[in-house]
PDB file of N, CA and C in Angstrom:
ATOM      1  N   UNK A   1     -27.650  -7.412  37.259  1.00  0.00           N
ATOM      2  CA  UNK A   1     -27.814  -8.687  37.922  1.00  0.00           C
ATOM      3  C   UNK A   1     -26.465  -9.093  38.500  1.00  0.00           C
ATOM      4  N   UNK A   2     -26.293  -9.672  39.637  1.00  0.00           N
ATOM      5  CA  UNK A   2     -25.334  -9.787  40.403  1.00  0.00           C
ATOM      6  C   UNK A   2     -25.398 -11.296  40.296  1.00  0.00           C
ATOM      7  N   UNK A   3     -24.106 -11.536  40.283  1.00  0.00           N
ATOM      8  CA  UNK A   3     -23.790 -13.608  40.724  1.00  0.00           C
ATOM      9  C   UNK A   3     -24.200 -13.634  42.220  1.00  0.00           C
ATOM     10  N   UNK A   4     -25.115 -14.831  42.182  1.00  0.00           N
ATOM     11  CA  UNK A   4     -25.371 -15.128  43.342  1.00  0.00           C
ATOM     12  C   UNK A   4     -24.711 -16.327  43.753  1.00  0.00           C
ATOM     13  N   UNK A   5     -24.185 -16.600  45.060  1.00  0.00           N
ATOM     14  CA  UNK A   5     -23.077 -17.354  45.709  1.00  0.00           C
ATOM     15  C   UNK A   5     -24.303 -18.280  46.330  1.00  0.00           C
ATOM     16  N   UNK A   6     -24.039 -19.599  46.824  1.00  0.00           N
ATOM     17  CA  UNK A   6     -24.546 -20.984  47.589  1.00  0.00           C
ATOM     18  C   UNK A   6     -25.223 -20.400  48.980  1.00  0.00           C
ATOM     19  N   UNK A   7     -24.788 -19.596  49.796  1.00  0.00           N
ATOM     20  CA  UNK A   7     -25.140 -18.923  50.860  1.00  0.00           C
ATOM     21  C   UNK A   7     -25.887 -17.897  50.662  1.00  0.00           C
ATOM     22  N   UNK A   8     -26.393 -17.103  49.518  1.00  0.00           N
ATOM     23  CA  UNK A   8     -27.089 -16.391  49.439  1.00  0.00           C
ATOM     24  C   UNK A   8     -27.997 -16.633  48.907  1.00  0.00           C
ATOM     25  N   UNK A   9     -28.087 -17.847  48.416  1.00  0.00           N
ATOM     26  CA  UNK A   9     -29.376 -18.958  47.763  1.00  0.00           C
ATOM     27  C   UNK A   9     -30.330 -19.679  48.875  1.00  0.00           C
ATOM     28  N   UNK A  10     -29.259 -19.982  49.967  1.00  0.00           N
ATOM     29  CA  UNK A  10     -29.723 -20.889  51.175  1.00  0.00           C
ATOM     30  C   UNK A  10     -29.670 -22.476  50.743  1.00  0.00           C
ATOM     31  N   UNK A  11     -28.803 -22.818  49.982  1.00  0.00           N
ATOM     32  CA  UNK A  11     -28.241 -23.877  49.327  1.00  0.00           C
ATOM     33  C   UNK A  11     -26.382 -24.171  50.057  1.00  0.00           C
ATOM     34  N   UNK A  12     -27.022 -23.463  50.923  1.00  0.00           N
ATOM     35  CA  UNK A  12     -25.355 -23.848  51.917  1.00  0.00           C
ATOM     36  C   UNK A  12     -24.754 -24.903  52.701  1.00  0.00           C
ATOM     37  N   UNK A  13     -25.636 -26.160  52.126  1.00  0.00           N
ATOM     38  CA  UNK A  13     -25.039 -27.177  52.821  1.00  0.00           C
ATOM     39  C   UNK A  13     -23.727 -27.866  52.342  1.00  0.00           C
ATOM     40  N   UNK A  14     -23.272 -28.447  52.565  1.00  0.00           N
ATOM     41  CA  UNK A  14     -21.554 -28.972  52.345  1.00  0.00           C
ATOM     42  C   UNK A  14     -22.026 -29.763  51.457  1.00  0.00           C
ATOM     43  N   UNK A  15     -20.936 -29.870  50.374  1.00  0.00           N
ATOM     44  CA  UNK A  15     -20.989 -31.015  49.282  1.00  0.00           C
ATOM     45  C   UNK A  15     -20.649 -32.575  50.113  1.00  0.00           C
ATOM     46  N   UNK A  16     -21.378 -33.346  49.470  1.00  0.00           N
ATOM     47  CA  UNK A  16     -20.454 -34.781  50.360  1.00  0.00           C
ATOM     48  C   UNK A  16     -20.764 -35.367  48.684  1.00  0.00           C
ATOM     49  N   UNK A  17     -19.071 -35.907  48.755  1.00  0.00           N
ATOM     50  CA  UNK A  17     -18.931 -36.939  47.705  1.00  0.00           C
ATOM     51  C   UNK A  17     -18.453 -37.827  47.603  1.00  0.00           C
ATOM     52  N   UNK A  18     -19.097 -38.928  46.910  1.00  0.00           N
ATOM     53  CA  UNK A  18     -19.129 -40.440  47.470  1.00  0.00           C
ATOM     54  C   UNK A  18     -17.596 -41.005  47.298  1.00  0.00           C
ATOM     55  N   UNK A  19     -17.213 -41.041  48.097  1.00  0.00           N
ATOM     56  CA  UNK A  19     -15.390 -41.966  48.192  1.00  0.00           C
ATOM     57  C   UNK A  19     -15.644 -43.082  47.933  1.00  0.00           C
ATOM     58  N   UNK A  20     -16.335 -44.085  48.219  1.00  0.00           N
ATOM     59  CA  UNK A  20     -16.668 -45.464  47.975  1.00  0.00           C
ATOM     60  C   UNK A  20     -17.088 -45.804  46.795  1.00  0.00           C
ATOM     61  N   UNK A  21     -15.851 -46.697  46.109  1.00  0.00           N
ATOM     62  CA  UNK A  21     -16.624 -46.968  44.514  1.00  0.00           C
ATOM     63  C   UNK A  21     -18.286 -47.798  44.810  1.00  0.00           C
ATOM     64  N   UNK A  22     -19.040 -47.873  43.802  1.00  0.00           N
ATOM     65  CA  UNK A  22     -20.050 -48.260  44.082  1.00  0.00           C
ATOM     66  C   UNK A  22     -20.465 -49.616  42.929  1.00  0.00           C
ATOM     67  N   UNK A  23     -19.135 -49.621  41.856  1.00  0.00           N
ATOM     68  CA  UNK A  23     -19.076 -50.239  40.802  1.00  0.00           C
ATOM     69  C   UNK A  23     -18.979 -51.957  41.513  1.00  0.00           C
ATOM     70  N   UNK A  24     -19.511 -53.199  41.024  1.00  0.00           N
ATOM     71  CA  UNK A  24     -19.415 -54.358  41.479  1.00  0.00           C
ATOM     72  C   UNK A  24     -17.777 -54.859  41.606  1.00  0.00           C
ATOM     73  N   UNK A  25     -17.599 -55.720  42.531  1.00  0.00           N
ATOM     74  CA  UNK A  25     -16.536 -56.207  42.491  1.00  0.00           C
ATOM     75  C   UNK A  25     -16.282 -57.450  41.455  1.00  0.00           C
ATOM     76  N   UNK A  26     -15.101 -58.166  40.971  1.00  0.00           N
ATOM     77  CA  UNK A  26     -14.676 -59.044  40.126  1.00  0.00           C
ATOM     78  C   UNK A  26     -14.681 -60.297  41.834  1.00  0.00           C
ATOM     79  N   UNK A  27     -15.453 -61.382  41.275  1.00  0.00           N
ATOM     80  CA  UNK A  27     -14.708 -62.478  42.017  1.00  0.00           C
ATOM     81  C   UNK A  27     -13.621 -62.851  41.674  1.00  0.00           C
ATOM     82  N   UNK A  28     -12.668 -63.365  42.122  1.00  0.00           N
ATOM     83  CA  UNK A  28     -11.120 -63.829  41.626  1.00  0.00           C
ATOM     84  C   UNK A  28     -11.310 -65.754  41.900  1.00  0.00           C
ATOM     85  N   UNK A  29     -10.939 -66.253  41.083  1.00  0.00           N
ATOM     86  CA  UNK A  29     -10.873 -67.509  40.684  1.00  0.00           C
ATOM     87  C   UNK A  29      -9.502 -68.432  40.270  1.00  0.00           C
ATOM     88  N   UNK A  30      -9.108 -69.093  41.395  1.00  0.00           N
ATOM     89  CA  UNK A  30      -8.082 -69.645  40.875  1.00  0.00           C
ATOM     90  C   UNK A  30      -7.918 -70.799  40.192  1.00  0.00           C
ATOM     91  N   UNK A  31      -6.727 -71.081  39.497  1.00  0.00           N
ATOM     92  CA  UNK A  31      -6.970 -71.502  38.400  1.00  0.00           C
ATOM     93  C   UNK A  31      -7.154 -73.204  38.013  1.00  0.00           C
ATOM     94  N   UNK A  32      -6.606 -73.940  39.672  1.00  0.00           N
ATOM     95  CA  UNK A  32      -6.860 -75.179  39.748  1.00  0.00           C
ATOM     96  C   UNK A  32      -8.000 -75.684  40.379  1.00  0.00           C
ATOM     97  N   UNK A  33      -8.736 -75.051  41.006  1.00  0.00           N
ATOM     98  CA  UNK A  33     -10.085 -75.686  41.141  1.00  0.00           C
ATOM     99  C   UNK A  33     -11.280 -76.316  40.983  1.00  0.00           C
ATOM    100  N   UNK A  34     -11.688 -77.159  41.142  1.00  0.00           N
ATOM    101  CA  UNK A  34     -12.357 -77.990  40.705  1.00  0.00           C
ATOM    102  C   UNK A  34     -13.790 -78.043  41.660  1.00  0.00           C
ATOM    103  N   UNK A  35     -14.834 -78.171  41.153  1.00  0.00           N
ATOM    104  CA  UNK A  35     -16.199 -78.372  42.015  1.00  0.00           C
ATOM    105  C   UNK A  35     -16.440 -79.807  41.736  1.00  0.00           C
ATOM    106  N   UNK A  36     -16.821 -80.478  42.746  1.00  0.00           N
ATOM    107  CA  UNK A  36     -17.616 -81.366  42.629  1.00  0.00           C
ATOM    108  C   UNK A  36     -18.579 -81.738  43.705  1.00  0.00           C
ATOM    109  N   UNK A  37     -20.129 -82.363  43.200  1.00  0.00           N
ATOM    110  CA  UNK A  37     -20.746 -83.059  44.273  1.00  0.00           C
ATOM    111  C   UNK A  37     -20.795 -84.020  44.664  1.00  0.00           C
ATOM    112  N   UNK A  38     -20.947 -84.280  45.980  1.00  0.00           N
ATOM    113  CA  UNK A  38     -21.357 -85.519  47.080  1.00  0.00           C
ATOM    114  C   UNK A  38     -22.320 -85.698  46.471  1.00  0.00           C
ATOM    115  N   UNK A  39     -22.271 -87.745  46.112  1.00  0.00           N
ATOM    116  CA  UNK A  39     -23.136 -88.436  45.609  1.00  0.00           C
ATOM    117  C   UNK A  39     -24.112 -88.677  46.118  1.00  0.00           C
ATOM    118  N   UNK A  40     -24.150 -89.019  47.764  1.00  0.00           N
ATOM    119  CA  UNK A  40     -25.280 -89.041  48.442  1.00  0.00           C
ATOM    120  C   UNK A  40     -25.649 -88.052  49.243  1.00  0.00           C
ATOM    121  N   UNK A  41     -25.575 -86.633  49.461  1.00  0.00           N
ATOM    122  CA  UNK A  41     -25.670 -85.602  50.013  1.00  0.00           C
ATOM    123  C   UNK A  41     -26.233 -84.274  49.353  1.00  0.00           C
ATOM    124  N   UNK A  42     -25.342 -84.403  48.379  1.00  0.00           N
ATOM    125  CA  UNK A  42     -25.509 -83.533  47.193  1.00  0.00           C
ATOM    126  C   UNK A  42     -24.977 -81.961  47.406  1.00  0.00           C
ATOM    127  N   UNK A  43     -24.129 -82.023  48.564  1.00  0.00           N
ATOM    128  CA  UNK A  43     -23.270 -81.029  49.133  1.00  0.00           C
ATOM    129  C   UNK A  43     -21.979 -80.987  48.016  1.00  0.00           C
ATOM    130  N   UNK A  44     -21.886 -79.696  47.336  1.00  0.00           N
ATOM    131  CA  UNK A  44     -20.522 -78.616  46.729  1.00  0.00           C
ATOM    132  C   UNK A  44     -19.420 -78.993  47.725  1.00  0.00           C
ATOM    133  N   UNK A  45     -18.335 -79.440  46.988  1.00  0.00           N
ATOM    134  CA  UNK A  45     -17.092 -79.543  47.776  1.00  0.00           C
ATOM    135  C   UNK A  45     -16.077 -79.244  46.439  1.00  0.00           C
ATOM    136  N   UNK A  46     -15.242 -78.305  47.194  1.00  0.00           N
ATOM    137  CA  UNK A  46     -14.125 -77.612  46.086  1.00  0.00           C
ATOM    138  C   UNK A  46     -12.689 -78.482  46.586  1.00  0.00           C
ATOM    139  N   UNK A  47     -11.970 -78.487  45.590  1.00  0.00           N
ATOM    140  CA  UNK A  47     -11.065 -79.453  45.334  1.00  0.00           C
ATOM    141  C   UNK A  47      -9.821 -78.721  44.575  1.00  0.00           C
ATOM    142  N   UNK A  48      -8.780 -79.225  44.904  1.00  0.00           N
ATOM    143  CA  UNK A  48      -7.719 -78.670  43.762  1.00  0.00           C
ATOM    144  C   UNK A  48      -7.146 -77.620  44.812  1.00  0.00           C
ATOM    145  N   UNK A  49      -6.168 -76.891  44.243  1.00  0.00           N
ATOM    146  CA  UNK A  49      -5.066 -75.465  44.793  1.00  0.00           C
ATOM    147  C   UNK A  49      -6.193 -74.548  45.445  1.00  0.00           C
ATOM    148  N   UNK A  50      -5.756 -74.374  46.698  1.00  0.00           N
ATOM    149  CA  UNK A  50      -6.417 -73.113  47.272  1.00  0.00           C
ATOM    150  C   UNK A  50      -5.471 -72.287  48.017  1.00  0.00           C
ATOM    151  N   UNK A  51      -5.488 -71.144  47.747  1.00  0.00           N
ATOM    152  CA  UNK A  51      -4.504 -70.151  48.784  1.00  0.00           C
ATOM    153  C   UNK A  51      -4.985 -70.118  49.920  1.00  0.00           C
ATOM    154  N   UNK A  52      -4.298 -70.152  50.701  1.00  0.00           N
ATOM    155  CA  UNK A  52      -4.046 -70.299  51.724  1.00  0.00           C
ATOM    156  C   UNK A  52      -3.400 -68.211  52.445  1.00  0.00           C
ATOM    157  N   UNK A  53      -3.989 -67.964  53.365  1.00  0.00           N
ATOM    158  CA  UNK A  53      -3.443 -66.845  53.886  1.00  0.00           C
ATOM    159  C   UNK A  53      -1.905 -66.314  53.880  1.00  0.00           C
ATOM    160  N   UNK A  54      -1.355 -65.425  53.765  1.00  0.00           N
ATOM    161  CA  UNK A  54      -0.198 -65.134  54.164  1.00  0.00           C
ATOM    162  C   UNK A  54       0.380 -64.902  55.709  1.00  0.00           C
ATOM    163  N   UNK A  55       0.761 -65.788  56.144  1.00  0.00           N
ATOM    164  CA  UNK A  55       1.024 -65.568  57.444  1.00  0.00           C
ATOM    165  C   UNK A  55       2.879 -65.045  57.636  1.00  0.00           C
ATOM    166  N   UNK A  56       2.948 -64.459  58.583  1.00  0.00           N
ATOM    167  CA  UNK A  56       4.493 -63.794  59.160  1.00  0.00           C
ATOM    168  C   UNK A  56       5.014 -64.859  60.410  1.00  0.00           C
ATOM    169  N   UNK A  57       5.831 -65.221  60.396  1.00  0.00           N
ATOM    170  CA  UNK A  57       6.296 -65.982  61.610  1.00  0.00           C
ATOM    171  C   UNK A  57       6.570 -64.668  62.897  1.00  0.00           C
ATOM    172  N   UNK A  58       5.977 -65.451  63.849  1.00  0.00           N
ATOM    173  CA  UNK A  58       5.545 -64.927  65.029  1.00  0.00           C
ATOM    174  C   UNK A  58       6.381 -65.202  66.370  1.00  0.00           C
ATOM    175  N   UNK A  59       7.044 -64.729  66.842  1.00  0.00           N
ATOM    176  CA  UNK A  59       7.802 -64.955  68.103  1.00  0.00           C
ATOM    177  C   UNK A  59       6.719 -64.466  69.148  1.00  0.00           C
ATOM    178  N   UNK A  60       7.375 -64.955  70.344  1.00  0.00           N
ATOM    179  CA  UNK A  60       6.386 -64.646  72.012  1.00  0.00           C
ATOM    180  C   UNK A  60       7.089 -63.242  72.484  1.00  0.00           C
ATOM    181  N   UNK A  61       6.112 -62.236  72.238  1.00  0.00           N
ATOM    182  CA  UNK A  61       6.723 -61.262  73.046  1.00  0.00           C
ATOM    183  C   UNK A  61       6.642 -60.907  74.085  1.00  0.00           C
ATOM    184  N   UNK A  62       7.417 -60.610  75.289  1.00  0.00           N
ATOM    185  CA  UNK A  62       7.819 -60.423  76.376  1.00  0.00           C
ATOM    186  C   UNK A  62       7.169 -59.256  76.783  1.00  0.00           C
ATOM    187  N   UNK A  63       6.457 -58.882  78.228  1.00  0.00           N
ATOM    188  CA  UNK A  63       6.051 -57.615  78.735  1.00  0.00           C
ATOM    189  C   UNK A  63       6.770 -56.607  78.289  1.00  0.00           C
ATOM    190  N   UNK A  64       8.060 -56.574  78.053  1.00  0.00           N
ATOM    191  CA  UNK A  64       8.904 -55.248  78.535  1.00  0.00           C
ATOM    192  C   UNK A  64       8.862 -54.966  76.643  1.00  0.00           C
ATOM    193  N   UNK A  65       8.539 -56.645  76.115  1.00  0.00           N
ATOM    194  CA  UNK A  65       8.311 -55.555  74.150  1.00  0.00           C
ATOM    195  C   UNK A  65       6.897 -55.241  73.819  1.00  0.00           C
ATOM    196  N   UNK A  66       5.805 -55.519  74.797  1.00  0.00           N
ATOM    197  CA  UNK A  66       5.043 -54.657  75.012  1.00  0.00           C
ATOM    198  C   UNK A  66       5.080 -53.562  75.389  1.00  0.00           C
ATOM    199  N   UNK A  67       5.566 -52.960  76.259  1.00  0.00           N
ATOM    200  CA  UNK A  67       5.799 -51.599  77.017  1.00  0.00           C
ATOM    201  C   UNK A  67       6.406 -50.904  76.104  1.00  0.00           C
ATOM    202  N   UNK A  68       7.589 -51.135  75.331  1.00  0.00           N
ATOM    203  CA  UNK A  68       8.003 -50.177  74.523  1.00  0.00           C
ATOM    204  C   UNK A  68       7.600 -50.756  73.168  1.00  0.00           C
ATOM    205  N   UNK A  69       6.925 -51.030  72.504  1.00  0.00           N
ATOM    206  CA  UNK A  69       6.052 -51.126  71.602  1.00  0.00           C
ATOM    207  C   UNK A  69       5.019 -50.151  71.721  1.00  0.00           C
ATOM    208  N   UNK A  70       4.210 -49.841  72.509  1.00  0.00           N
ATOM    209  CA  UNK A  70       3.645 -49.284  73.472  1.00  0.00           C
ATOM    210  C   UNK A  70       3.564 -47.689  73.125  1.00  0.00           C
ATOM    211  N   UNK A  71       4.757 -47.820  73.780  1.00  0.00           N
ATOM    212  CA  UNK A  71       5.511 -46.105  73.873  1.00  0.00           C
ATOM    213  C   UNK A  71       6.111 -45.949  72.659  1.00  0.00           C
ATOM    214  N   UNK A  72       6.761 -46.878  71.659  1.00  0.00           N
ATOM    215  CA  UNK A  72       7.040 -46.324  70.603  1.00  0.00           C
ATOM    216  C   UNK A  72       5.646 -46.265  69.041  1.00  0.00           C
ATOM    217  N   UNK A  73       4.609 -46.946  69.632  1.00  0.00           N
ATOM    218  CA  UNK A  73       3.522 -46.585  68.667  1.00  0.00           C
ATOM    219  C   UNK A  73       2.686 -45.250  69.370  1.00  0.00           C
ATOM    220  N   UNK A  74       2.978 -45.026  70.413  1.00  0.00           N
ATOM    221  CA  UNK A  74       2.604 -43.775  70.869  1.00  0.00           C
ATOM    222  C   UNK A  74       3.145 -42.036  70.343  1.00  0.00           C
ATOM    223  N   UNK A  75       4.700 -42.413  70.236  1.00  0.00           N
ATOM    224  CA  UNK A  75       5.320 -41.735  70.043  1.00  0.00           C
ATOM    225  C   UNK A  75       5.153 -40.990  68.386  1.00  0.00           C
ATOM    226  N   UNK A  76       4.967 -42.205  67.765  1.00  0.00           N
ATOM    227  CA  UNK A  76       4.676 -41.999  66.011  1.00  0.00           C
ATOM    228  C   UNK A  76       3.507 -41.999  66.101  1.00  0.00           C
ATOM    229  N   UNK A  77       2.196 -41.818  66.789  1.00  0.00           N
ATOM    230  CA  UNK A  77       1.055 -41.210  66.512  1.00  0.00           C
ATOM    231  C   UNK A  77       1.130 -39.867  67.062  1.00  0.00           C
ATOM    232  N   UNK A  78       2.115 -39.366  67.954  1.00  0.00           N
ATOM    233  CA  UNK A  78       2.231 -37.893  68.079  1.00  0.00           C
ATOM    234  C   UNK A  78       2.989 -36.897  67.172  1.00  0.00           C
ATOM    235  N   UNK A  79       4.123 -38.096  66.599  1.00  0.00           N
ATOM    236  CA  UNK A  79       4.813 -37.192  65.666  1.00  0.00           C
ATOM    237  C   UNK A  79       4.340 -36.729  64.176  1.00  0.00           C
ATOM    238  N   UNK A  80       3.214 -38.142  63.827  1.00  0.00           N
ATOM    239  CA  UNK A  80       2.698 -37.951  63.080  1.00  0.00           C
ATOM    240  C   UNK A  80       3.504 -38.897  62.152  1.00  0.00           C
ATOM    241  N   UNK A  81       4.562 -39.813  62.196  1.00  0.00           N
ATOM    242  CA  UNK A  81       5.408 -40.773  61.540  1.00  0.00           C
ATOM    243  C   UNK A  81       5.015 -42.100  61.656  1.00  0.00           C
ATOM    244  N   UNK A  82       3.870 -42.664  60.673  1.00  0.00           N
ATOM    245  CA  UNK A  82       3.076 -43.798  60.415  1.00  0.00           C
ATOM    246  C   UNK A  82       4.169 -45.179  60.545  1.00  0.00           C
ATOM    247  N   UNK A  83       5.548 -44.816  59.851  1.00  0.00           N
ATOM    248  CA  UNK A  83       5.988 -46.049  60.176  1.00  0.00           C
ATOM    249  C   UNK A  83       7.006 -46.418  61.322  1.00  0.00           C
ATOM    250  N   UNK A  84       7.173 -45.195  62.178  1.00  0.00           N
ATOM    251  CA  UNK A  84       7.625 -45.496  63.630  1.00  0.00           C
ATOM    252  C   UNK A  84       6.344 -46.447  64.312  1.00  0.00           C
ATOM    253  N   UNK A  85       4.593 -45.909  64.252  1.00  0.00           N
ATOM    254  CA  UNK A  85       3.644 -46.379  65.162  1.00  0.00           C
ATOM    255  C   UNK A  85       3.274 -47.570  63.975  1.00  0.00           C
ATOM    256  N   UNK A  86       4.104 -47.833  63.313  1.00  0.00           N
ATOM    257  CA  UNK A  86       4.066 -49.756  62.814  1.00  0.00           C
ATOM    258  C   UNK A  86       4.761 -50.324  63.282  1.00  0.00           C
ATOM    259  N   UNK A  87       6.392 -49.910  63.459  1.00  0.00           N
ATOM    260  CA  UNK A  87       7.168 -50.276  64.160  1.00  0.00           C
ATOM    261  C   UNK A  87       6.845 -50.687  65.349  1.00  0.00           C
ATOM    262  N   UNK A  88       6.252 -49.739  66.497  1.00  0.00           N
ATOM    263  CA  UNK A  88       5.787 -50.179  67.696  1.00  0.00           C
ATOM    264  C   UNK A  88       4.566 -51.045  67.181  1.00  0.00           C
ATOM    265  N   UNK A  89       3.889 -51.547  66.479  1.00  0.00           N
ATOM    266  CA  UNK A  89       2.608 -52.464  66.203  1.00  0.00           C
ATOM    267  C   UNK A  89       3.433 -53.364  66.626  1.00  0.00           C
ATOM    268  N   UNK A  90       4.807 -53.607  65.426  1.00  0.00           N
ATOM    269  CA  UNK A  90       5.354 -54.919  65.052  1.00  0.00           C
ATOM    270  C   UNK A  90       5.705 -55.704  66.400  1.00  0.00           C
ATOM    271  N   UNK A  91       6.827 -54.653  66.678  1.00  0.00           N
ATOM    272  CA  UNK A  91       7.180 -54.921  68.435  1.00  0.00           C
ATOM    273  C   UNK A  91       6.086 -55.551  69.344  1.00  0.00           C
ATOM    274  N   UNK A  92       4.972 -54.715  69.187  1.00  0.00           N
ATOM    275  CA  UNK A  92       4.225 -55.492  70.026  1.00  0.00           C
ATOM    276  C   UNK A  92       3.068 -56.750  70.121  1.00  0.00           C
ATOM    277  N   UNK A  93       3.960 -56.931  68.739  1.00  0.00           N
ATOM    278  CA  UNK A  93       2.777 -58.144  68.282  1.00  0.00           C
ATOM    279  C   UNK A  93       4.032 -59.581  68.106  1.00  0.00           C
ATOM    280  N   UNK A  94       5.099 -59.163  67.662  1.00  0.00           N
ATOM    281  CA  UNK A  94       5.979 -59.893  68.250  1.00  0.00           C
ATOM    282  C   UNK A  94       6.402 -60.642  66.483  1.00  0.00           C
ATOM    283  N   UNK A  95       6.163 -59.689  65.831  1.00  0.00           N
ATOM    284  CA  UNK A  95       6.577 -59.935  64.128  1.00  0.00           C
ATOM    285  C   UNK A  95       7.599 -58.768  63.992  1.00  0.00           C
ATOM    286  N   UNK A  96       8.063 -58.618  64.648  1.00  0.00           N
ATOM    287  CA  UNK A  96       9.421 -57.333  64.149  1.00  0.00           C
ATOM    288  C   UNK A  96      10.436 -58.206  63.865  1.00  0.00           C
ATOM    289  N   UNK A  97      10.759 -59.175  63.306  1.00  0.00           N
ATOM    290  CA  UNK A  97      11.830 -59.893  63.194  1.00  0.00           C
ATOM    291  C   UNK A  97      12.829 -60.341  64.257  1.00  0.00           C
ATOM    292  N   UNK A  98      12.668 -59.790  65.701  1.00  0.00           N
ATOM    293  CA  UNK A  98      13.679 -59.759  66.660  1.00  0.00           C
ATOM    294  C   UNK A  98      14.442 -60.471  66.985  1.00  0.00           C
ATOM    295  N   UNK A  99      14.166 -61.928  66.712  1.00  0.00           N
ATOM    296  CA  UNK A  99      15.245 -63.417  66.981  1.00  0.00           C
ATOM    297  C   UNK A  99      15.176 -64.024  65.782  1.00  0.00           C
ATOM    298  N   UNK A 100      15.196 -63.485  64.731  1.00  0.00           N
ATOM    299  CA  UNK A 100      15.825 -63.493  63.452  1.00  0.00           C
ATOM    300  C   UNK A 100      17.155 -63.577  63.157  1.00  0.00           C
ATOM    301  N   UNK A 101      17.500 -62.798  63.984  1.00  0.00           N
ATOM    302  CA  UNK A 101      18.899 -62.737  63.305  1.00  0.00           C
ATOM    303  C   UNK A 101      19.967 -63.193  64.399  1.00  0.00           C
ATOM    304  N   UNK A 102      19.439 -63.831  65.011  1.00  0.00           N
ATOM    305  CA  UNK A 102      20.766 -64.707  66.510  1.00  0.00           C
ATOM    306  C   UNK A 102      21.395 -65.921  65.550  1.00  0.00           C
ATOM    307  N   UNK A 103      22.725 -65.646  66.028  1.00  0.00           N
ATOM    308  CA  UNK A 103      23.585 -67.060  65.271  1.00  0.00           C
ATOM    309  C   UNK A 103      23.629 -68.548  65.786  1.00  0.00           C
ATOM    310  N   UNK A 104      23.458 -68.919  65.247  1.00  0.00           N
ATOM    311  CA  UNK A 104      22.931 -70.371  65.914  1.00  0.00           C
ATOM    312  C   UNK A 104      24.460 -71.260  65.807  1.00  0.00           C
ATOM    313  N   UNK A 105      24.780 -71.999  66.428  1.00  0.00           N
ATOM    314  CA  UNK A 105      25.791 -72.637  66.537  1.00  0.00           C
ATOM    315  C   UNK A 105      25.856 -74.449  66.436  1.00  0.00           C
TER     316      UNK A 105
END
């Protein structure tokens, strides 16, 4: 008797295996919040500490830090260097820090 291999069964299709957990997520709850209802409505209104997004301060970027934003997120998707084509993201979104660092007088 010989081992028989996946292709000689006709069981040769590709394995696919699931990457996506499938387990429930945790809601996250912070820790000052408070529920309460509208007396005459009877509408849920939350109250207390809420986070708020993380935002980056944002400068106006100029055509020409588009263009090489551009060409330099181009450049790191050819080289294959993920944080050169962030670099050009940043540039061209106008969060690269660029007038950060001018001395003010």
């Amino acid at each position: 008797m010989t081992a028989s291999t996946r292709a000689s069964t006709g069981h040769s299709k590709p394995r696919v295996h699931l990457t996506v957990s499938t387990e429930p997520e945790r809601k996250r709850q912070s820790g000052n919040t408070t529920t309460t209802t509208h007396r005459h409505t009877g509408v849920k209104k939350q109250t207390g500490a809420t986070r708020a997004p993380a935002t980056h301060h944002k400068r106006k970027p100029h055509l020409s830090d588009k263009i090489e934003g551009a060409a330099e997120k181009l450049v790191g998707k050819i080289t294959r260097r993920p944080g050169k084509k962030a670099a050009g993201t940043r540039k061209m979104r106008g969060t690269d820090g660029k007038g950060s660092h001018v001395k003010r007088v």
